[in-house]
Protein backbone atom coordinates (compact mmCIF):
# COMPACT_ATOMS: atom_id res chain seq x y z
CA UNK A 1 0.00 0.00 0.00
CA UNK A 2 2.72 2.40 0.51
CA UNK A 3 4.21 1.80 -2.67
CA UNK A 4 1.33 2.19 -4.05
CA UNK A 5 0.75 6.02 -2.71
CA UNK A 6 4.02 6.68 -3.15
CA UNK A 7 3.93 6.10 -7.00
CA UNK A 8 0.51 8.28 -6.90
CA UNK A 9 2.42 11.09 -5.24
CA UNK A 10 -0.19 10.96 -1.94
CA UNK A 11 2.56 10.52 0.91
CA UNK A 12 1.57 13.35 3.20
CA UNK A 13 2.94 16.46 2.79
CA UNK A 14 5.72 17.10 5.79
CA UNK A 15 6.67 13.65 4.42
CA UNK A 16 6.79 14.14 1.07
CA UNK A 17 9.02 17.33 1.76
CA UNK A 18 11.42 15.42 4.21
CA UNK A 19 12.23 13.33 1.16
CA UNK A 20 12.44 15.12 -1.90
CA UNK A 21 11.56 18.80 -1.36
CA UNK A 22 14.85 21.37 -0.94
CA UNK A 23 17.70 20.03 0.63
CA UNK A 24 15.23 16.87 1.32
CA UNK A 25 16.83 13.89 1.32
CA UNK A 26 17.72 13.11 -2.07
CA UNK A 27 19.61 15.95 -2.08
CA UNK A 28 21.86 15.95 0.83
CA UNK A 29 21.49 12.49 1.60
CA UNK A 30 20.19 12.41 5.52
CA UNK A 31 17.16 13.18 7.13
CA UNK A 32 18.36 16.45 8.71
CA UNK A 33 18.95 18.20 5.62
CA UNK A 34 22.42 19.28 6.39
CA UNK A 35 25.50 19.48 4.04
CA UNK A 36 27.31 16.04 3.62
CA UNK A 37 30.06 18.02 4.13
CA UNK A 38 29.36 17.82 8.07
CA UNK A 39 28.64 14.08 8.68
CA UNK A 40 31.88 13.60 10.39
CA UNK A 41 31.64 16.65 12.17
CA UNK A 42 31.66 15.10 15.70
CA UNK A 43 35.42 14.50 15.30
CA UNK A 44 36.70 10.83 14.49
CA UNK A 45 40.47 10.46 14.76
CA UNK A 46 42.02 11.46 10.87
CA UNK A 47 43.66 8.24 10.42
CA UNK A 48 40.09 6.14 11.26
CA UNK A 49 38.59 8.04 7.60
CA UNK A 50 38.31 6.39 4.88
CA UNK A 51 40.73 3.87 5.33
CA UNK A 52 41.08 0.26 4.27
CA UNK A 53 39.69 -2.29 7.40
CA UNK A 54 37.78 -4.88 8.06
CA UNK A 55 35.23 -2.99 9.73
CA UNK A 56 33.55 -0.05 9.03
CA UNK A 57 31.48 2.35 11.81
CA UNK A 58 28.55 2.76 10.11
CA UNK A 59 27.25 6.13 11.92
CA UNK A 60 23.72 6.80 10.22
CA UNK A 61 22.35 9.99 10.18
CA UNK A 62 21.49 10.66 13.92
CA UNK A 63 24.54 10.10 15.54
CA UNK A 64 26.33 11.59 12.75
CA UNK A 65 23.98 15.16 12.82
CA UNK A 66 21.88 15.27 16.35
CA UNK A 67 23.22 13.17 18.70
CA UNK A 68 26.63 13.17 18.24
CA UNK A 69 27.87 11.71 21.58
CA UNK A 70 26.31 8.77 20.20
CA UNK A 71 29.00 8.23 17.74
CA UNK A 72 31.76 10.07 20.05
CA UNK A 73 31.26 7.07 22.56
CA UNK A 74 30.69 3.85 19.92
CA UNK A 75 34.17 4.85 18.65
CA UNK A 76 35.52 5.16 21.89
CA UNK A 77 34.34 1.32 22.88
CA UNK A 78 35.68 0.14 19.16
CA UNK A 79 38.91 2.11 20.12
CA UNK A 80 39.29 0.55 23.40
CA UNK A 81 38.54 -3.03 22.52
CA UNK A 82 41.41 -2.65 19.47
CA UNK A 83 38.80 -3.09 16.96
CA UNK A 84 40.30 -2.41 13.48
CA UNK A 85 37.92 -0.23 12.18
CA UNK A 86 37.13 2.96 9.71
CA UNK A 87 34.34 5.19 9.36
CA UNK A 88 33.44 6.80 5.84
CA UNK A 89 33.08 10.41 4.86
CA UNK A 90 30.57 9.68 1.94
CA UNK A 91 28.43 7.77 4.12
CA UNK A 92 25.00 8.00 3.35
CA UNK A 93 21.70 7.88 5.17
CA UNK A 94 20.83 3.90 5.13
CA UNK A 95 17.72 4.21 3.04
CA UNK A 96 14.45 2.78 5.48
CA UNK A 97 13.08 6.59 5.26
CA UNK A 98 12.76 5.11 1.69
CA UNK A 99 12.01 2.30 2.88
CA UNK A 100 8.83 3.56 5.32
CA UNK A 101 7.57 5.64 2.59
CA UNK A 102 6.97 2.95 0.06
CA UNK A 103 9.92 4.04 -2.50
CA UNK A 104 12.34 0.96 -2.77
CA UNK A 105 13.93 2.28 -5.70
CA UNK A 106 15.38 4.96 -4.43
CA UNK A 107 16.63 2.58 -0.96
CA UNK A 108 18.37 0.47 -4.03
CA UNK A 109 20.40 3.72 -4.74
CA UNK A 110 21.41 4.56 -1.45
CA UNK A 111 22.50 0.85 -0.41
CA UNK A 112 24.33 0.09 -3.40
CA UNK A 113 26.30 3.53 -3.02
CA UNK A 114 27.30 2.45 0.40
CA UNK A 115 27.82 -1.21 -0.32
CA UNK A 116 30.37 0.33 -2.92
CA UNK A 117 32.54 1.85 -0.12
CA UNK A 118 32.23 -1.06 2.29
CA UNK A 119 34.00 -2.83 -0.50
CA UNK A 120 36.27 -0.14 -1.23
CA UNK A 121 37.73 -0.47 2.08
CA UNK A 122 37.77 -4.24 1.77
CA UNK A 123 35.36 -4.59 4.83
CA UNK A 124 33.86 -7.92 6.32
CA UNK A 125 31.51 -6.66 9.00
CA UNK A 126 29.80 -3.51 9.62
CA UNK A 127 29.36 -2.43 13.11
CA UNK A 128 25.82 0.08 13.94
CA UNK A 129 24.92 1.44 17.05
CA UNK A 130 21.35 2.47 15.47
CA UNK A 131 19.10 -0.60 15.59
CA UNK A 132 17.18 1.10 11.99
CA UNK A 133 20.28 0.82 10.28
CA UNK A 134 21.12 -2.43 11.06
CA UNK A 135 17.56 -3.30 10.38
CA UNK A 136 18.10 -2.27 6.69
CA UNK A 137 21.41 -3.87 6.14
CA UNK A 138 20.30 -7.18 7.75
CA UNK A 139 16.62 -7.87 6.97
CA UNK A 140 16.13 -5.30 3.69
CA UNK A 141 18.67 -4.97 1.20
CA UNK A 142 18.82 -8.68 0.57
CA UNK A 143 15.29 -8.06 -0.53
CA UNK A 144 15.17 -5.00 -2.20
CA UNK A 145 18.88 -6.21 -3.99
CA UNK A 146 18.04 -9.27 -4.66
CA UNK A 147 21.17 -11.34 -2.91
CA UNK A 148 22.92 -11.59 0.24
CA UNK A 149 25.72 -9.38 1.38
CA UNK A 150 29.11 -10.43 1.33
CA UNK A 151 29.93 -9.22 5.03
CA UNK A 152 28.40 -9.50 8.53
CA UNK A 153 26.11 -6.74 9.83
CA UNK A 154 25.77 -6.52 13.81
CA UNK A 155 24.85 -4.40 16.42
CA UNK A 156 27.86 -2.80 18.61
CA UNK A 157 25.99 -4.48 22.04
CA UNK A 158 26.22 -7.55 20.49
CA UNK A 159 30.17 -6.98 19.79
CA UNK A 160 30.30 -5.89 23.72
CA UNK A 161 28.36 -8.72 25.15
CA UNK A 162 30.17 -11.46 23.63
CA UNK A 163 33.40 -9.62 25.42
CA UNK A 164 31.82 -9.63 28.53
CA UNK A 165 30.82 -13.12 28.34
CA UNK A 166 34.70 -13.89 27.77
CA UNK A 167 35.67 -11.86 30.62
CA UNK A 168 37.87 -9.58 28.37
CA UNK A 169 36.04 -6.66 29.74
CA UNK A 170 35.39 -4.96 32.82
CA UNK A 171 33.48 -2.24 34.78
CA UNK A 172 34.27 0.65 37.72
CA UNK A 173 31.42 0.45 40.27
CA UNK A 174 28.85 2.64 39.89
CA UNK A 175 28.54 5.60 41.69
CA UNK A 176 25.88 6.30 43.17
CA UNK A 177 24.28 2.92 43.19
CA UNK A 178 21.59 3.19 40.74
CA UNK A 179 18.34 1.14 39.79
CA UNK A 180 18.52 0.84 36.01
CA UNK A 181 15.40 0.66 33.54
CA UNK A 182 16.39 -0.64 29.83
CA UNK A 183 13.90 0.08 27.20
CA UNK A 184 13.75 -2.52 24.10
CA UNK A 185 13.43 -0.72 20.60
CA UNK A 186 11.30 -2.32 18.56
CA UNK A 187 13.68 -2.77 15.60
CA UNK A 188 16.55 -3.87 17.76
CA UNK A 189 13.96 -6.02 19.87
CA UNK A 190 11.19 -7.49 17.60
CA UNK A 191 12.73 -7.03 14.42
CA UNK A 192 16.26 -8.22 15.32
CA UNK A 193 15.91 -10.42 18.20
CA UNK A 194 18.73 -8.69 20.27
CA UNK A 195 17.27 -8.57 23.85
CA UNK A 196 19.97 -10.14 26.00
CA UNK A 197 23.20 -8.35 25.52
CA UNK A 198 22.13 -4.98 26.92
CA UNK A 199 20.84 -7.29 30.01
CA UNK A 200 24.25 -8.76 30.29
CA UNK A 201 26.11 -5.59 29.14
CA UNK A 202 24.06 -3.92 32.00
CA UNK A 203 23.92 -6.99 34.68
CA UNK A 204 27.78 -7.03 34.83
CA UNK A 205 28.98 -2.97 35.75
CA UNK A 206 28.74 -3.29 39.95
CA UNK A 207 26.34 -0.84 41.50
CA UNK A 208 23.64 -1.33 38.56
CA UNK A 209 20.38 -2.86 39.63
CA UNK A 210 18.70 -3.82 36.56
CA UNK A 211 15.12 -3.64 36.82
CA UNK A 212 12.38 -4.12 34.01
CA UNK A 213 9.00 -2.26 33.05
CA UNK A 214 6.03 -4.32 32.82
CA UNK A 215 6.11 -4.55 29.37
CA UNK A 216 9.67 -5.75 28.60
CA UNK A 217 11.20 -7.66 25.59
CA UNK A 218 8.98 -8.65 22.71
CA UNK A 219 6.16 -7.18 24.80
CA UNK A 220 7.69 -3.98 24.67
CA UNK A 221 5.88 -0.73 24.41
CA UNK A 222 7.34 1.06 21.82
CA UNK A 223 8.41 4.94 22.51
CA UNK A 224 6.45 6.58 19.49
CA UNK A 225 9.74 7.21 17.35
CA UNK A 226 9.39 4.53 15.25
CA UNK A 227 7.88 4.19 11.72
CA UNK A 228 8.34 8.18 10.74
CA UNK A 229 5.11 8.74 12.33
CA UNK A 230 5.87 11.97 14.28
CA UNK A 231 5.46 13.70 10.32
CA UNK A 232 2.50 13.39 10.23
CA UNK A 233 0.58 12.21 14.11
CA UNK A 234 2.79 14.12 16.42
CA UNK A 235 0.54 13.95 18.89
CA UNK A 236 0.23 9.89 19.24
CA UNK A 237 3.50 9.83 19.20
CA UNK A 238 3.94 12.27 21.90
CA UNK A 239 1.53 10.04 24.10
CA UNK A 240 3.11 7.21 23.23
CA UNK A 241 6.56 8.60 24.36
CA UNK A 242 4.67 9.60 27.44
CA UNK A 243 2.99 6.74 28.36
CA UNK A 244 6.28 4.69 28.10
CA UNK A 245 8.34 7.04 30.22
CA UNK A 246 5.81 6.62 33.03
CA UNK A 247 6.07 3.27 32.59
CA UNK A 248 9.71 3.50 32.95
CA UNK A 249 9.13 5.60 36.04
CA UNK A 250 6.84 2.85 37.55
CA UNK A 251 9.66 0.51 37.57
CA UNK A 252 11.36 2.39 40.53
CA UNK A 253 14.27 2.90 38.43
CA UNK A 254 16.90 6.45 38.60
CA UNK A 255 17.76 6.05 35.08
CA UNK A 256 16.35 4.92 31.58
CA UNK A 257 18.77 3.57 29.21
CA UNK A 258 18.07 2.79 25.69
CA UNK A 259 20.33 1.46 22.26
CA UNK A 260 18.05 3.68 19.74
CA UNK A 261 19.03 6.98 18.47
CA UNK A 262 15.74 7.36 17.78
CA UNK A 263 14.29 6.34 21.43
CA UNK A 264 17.26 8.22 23.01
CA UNK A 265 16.01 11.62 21.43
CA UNK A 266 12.05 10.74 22.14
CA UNK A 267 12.56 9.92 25.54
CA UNK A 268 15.02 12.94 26.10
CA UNK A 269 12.15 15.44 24.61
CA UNK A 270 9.12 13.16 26.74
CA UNK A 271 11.63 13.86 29.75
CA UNK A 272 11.88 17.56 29.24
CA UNK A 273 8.11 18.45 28.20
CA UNK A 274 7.05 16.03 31.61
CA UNK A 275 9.64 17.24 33.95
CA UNK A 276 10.54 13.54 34.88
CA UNK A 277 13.40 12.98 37.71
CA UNK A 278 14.49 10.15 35.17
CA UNK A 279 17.69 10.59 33.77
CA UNK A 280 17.99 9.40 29.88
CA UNK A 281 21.12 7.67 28.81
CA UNK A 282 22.25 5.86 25.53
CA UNK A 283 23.68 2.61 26.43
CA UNK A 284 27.11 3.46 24.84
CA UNK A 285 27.44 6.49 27.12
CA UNK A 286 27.01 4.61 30.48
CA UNK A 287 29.41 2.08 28.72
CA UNK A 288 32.03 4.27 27.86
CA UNK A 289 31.83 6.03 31.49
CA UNK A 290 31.90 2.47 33.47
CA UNK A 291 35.03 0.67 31.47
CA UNK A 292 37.84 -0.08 32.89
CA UNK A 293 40.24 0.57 29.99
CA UNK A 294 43.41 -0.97 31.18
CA UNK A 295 41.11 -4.85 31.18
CA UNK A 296 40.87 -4.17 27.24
CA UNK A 297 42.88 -6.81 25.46
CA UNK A 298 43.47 -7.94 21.77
């Protein structure tokens, strides 16, 4: 059905603009409509750019234009754990704004111009820290290209948990003791399965409590960010944000953690308009803050 309006030229209008209006998304190739130019603006080391290795950062838009701590602290982990890595300066957005909107052709574009640098650099996996992203290189583009991809897209929390569970990394204590709340994306919960390693990630840094909303795992509320639906029904998403934070707050936990750009900026706006004594933390951040970086070894 999407396709279908899409080809009649009836996506709705803030939509339709997002995409292909003036500096839109065909044009500068993210969903904030700012120059390309500034995608690596939040400051990777010079020698990680465009450089030959068999992993590549793949940033996405968010942490590459609004929340840039995002991609400040995935580094940082793929730093410490001696990952040999690169990140690319003609990265472009991932394509499931395409996607959502019913216009495969133009997510064929976009993933075959990536794909093209991935091999450029002679990469074999792909490391995300947005759960959308991965989403697209995992589940879609074997679809909408028609064959598999010759490297191995994962999640950076996966990458972490299977250190963890070698005892190759540890934490400092946290301080103050906290009760922790994690909140399960959809696409990184439902759509990708990964529900354990943030539970394990979080279960092992001393002075966490991990504690869980009512709805937890595939039952999972989701936050309201998903499925561009804030274009066009702001308010249900607002209420949806809302009614999840509350949830969160129900849980008795001090802080809300989540592995979504997407959820990370909802719940940080929900948090602000609601005045909620919650704090909001990306899972990478607490990470980065908690290692102990001497334990990191090849």
């Amino acid at each position: 059905m999407k396709e279908d309006l899409a080809e009649r030229g009836l996506l709705p209008a803030r939509l339709r603009e997002g995409l292909s209006g003036a500096n839109g998304l065909d044009e500068t190739h993210n969903v904030y409509q700012a120059p390309q130019a500034e995608r690596l603006a939040w400051g990777p080391c010079a020698d990680r750019v465009d450089r030959p290795a068999e992993t590549v950062f793949y940033v996405g838009c968010t942490s590459a234009y609004a929340r840039q701590n995002m991609a400040i602290d995935t580094a940082a982990i793929l730093d410490l754990v001696g990952a040999d890595y690169t990140v690319l300066s003609d990265e472009w957005c991932c394509g499931h704004p395409y996607l959502a909107s019913g216009q495969p052709g133009k997510a064929r574009e976009v993933l075959e111009h990536n794909l093209a640098l991935f091999q450029k650099m002679g990469a074999k996996r792909i490391v995300f820290n947005c759960p959308g992203c991965l989403k697209v290189f995992k589940k879609d583009a074997p679809r909408v290209l028609g064959r598999s991809l010759p490297l191995r897209p994962v999640h950076v929390l996966e990458e972490i948990a299977i250190l963890v569970a070698e005892k190759r990394v540890r934490f400092k204590p946290l301080a103050p003791k906290a009760k922790v709340v994690y909140h399960d994306s959809c696409t990184l919960g439902r759509w990708l399965g990964v529900y354990e390693a943030p539970r394990e990630i979080l279960r092992a840094i001393p002075g966490l409590t991990l504690v869980e909303m009512a709805r937890n795992r595939r039952d999972a509320y989701c936050c309201g960010a998903g499925g561009m639906i804030r274009y066009d029904y702001e308010d249900v998403a607002s209420q949806a944000g809302a009614d999840r934070l509350r949830e969160a707050e129900a849980s008795g936990a001090q802080m809300l953690v989540t592995s979504c750009p997407a959820c990370l900026m909802q719940f940080q706006q929900t948090r602000s308009r609601l005045r909620s004594p919650l704090r909001v933390m990306d899972i990478t951040e607490l990470i980065v803050k908690q290692l102990k970086p001497p334990d990191f070894v090849g």
